[in-house]
Protein backbone atom coordinates (compact mmCIF):
# COMPACT_ATOMS: atom_id res chain seq x y z
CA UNK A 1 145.34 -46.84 -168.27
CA UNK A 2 147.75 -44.20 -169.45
CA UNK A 3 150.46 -43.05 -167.05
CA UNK A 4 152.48 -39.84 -166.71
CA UNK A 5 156.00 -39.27 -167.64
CA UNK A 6 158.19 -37.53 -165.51
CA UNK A 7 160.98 -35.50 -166.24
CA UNK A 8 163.79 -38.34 -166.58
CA UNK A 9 161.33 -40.30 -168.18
CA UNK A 10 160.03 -42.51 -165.58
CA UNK A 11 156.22 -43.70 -165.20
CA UNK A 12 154.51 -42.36 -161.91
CA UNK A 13 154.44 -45.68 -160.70
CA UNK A 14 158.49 -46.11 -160.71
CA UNK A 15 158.58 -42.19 -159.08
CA UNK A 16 156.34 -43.28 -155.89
CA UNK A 17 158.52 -46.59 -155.71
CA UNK A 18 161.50 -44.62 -155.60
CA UNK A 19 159.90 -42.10 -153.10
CA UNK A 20 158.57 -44.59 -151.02
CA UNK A 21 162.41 -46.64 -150.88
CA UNK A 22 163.79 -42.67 -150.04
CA UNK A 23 161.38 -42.56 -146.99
CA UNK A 24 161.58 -46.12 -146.02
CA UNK A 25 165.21 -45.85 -145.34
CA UNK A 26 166.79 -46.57 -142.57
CA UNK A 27 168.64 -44.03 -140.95
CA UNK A 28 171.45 -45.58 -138.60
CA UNK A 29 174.16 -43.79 -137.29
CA UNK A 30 176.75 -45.43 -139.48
CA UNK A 31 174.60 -44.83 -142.80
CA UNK A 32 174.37 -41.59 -142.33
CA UNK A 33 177.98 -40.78 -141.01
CA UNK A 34 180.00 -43.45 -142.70
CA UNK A 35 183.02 -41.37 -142.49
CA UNK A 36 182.89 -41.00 -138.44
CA UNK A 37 182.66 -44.96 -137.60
CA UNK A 38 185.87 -45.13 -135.96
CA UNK A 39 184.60 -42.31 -134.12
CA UNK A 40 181.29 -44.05 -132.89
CA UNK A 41 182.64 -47.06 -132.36
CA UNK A 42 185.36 -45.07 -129.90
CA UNK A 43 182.73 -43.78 -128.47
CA UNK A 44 180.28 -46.54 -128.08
CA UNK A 45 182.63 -48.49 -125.69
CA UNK A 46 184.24 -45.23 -123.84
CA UNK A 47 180.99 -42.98 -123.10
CA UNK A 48 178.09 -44.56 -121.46
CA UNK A 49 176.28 -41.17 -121.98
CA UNK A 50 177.02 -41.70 -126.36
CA UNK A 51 176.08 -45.47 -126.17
CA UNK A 52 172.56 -44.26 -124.32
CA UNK A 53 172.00 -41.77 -127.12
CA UNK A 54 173.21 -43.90 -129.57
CA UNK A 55 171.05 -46.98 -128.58
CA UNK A 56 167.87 -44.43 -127.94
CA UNK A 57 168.28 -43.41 -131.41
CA UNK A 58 169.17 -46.68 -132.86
CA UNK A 59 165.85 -48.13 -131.33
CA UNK A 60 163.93 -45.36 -132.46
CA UNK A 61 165.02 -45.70 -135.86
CA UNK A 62 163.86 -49.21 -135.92
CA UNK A 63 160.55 -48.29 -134.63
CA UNK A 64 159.89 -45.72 -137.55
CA UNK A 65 160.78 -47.66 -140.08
CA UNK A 66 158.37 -50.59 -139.07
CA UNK A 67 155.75 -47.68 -139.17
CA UNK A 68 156.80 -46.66 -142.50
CA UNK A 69 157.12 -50.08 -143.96
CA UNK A 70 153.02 -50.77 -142.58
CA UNK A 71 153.77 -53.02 -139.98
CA UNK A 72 153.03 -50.85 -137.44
CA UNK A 73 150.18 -48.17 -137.76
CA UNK A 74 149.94 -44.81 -136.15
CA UNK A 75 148.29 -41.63 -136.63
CA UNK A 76 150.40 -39.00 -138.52
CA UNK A 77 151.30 -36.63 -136.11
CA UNK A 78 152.78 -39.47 -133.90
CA UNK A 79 154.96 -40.33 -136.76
CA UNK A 80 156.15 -36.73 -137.17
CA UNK A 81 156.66 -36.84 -133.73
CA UNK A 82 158.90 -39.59 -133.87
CA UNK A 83 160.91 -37.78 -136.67
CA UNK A 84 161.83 -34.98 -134.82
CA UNK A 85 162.97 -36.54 -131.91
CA UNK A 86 164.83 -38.41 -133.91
CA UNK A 87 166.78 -35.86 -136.18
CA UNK A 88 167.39 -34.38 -132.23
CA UNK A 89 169.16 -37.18 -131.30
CA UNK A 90 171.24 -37.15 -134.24
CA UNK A 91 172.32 -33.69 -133.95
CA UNK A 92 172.95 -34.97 -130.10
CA UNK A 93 175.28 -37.37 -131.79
CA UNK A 94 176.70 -35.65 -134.29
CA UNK A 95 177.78 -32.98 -131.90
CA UNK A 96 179.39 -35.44 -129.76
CA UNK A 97 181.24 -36.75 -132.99
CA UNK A 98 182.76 -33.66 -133.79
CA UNK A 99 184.19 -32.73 -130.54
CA UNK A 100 185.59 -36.32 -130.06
């Protein structure tokens, strides 16, 4: 079996590994604003309406990845679904960040 070289000189296989670990992430708050964890953690314990967004997201989080790792299976759309209420809530968040 031949396989195809990419640009940086990786086999297809190692690409779709590397895509697959991109997607497979997990996206908590702290990953993805490392910079602001003062910040949440401020917030966490101060506003019970931050620590309900910030738990609904956390938990949501948790239950995409399992879907994206296999362990859980679900049509597409759901998934997409999930996504989008999920970048929502992290906008929620963010916003709350900034004007902390």
């Amino acid at each position: 079996m031949t396989s195809v070289i990419f640009d940086r000189g990786f086999s297809d296989e190692v690409c779709a590994i590397k895509m697959l670990k991109t997607i497979m992430q997990k996206h908590d708050i702290l990953h993805e604003f490392p910079e602001l964890a003062a910040k949440v953690h401020d917030l966490k314990i101060s506003n019970n309406h931050f620590r309900k967004i910030f738990d609904e997201y956390h938990e949501l989080d948790h239950e995409i990845h399992s879907i994206e790792s296999g362990a859980t299976a679900v049509a597409d759309e759901h998934l997409n679904e999930l996504r989008r209420h999920r970048v929502h809530l992290k906008d929620s968040i963010f916003r709350m960040l900034q004007s902390a």
